[in-house]
N, C-alpha and C. Protein backbone atom coordinates (compact mmCIF):
# COMPACT_ATOMS: atom_id res chain seq x y z
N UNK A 1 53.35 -54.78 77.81
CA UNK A 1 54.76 -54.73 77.48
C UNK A 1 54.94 -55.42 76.11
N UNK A 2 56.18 -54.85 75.29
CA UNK A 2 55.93 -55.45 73.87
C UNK A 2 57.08 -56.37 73.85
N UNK A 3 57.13 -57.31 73.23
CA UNK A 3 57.90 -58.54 72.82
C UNK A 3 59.44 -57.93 72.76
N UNK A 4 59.10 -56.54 72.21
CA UNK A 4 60.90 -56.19 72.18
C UNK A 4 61.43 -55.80 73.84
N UNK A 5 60.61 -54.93 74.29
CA UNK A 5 60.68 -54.71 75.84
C UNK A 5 60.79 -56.02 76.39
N UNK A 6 59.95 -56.75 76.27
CA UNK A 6 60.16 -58.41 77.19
C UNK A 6 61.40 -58.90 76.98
N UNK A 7 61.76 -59.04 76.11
CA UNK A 7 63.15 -59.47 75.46
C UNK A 7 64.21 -58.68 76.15
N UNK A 8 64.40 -57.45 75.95
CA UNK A 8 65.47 -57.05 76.64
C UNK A 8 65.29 -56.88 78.23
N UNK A 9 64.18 -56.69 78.61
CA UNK A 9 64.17 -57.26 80.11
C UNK A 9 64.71 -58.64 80.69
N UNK A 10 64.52 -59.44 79.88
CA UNK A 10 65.00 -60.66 80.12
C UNK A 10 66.22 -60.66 80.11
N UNK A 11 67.20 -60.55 78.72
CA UNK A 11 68.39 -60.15 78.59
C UNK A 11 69.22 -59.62 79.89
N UNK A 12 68.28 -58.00 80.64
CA UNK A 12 69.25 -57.65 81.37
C UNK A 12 69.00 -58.48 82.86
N UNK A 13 68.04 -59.14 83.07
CA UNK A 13 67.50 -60.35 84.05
C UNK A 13 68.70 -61.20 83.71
N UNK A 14 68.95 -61.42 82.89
CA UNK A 14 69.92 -62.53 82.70
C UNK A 14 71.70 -62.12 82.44
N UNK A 15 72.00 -61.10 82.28
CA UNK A 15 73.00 -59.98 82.25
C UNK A 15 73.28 -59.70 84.15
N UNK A 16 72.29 -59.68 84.71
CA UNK A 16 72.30 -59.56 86.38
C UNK A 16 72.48 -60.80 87.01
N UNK A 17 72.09 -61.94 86.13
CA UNK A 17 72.27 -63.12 86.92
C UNK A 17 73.39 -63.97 86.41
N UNK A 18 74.35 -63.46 85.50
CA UNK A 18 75.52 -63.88 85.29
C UNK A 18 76.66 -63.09 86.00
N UNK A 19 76.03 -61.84 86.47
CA UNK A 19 77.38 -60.75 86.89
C UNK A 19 77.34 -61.23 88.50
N UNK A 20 76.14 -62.06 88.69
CA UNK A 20 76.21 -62.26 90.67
C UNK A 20 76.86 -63.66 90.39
N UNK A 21 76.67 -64.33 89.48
CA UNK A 21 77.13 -65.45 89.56
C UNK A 21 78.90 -65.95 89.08
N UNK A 22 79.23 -64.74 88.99
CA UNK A 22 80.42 -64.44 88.18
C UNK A 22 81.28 -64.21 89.94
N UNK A 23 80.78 -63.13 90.79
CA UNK A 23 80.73 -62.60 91.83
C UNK A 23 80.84 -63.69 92.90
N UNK A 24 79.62 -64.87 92.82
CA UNK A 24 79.83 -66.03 93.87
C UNK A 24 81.29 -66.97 93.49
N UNK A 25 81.15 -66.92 92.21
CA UNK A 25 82.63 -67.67 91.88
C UNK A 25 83.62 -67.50 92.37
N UNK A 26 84.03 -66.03 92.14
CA UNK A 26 85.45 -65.68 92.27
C UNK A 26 85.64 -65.82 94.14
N UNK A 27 84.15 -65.24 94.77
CA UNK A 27 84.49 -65.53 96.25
C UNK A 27 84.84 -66.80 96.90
N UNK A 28 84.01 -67.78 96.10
CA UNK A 28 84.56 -69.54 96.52
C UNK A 28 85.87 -69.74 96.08
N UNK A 29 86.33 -69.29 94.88
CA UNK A 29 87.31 -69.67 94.53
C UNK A 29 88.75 -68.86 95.39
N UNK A 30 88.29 -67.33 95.94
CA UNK A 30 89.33 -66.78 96.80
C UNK A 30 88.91 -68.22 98.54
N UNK A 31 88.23 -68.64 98.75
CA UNK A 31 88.12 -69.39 99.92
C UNK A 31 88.54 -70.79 99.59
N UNK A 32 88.49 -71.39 98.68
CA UNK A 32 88.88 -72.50 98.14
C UNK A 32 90.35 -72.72 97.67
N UNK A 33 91.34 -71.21 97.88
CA UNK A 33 92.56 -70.45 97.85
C UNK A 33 93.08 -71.02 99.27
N UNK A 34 92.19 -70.02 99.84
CA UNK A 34 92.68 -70.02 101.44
C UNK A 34 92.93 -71.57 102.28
N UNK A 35 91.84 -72.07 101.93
CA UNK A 35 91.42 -73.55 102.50
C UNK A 35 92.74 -74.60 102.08
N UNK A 36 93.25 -74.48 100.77
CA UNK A 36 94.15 -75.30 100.16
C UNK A 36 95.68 -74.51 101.37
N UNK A 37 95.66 -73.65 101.39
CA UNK A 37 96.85 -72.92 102.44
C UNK A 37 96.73 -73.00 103.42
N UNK A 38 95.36 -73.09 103.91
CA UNK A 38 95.69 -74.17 105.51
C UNK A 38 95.82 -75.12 105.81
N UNK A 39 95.56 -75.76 104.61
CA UNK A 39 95.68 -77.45 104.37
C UNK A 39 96.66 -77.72 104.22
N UNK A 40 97.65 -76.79 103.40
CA UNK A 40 99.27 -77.39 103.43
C UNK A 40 100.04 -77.15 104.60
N UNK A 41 99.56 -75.67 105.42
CA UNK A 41 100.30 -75.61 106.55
C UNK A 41 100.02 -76.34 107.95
N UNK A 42 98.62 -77.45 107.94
CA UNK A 42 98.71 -78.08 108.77
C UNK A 42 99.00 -79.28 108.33
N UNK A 43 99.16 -79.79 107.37
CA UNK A 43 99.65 -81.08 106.57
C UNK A 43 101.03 -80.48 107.51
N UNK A 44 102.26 -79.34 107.37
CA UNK A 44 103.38 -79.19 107.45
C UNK A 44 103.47 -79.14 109.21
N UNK A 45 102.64 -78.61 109.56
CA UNK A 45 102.42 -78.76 111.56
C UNK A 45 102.09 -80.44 111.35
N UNK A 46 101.78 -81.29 110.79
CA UNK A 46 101.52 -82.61 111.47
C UNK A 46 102.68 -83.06 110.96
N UNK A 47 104.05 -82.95 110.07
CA UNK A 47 105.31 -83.48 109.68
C UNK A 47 106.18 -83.18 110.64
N UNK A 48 106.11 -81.64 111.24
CA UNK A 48 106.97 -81.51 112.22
C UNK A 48 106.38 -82.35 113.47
N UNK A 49 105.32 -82.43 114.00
CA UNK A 49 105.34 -83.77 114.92
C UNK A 49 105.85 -84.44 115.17
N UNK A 50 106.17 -84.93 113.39
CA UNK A 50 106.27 -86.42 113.59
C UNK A 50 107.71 -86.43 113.65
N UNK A 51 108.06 -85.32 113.06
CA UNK A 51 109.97 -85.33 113.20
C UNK A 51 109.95 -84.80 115.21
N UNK A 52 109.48 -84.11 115.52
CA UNK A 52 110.22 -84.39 116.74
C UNK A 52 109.75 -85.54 118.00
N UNK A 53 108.79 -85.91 117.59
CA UNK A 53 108.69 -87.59 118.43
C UNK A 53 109.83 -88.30 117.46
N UNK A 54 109.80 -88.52 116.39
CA UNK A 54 110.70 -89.31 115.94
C UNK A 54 112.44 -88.76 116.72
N UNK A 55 112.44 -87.68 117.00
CA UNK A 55 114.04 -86.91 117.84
C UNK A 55 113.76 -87.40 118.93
N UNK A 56 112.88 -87.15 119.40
CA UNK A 56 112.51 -87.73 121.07
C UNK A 56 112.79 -89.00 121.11
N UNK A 57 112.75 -89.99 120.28
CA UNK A 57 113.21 -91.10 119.99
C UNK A 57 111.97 -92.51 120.04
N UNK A 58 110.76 -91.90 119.41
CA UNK A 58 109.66 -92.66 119.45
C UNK A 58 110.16 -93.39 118.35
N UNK A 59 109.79 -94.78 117.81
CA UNK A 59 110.21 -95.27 117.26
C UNK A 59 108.63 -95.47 116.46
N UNK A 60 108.92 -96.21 114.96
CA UNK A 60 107.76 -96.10 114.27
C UNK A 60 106.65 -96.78 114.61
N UNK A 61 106.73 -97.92 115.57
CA UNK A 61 105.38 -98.07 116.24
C UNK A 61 104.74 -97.10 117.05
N UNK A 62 105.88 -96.49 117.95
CA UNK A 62 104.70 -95.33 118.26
C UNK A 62 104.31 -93.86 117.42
N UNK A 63 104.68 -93.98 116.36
CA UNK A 63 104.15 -92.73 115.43
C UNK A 63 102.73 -92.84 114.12
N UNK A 64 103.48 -94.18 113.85
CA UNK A 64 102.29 -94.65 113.09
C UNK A 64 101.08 -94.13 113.39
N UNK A 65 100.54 -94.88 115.04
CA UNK A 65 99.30 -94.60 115.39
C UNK A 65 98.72 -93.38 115.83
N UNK A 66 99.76 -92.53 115.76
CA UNK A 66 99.58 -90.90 115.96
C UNK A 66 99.20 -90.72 114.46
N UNK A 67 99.77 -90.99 113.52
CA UNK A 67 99.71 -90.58 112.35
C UNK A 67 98.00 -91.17 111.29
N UNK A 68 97.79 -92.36 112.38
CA UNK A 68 96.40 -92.62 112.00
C UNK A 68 95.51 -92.13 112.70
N UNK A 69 95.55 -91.62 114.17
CA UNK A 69 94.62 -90.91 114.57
C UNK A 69 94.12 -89.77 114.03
N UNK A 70 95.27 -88.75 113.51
CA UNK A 70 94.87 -87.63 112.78
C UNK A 70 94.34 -88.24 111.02
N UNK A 71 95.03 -89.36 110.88
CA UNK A 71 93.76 -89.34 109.33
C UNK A 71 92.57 -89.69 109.51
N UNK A 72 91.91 -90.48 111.37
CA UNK A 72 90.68 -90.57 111.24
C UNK A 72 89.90 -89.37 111.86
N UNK A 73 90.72 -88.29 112.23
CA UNK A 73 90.41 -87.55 112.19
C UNK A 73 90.31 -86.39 111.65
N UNK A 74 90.65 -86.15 109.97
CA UNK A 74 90.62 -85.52 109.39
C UNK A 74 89.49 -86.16 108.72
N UNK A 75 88.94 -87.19 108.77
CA UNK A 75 88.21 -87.72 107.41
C UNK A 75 86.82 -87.10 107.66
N UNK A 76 85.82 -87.79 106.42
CA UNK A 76 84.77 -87.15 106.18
C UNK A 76 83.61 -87.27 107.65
């Protein structure tokens, strides 16, 4: 194979490995979409909780510790 052939083999080796990698992006980034939108709508399911124990008439000692159970359970 001659230096000019090697060359553009490489090129399109590397033309193929920017177009998949172009491809993995945009898919993390459509899931990394999604993920942020379930994150706000259960951030918004754990506010309404807390508003209707707070109606029920829990007072902030007993919400607090609801409200820390789910951050130790959201964590890493």
């Amino acid at each position: 194979m001659s230096n000019g052939a090697l060359h553009a083999r490489e090129r399109e080796d590397l033309s193929l490995h920017v177009e998949r990698c172009a491809e993995r992006y945009e898919a993390v980034s459509v899931e990394i979409g999604a993920l942020r939108a379930q994150t706000r709508r259960i951030e918004t399911a754990i506010w309404g909780i807390v508003a209707v124990l707070l109606a029920l008439g829990a007072g902030g000692a007993q919400v607090l510790p609801v409200l820390r159970a789910l951050a130790q359970g959201a964590g890493p």
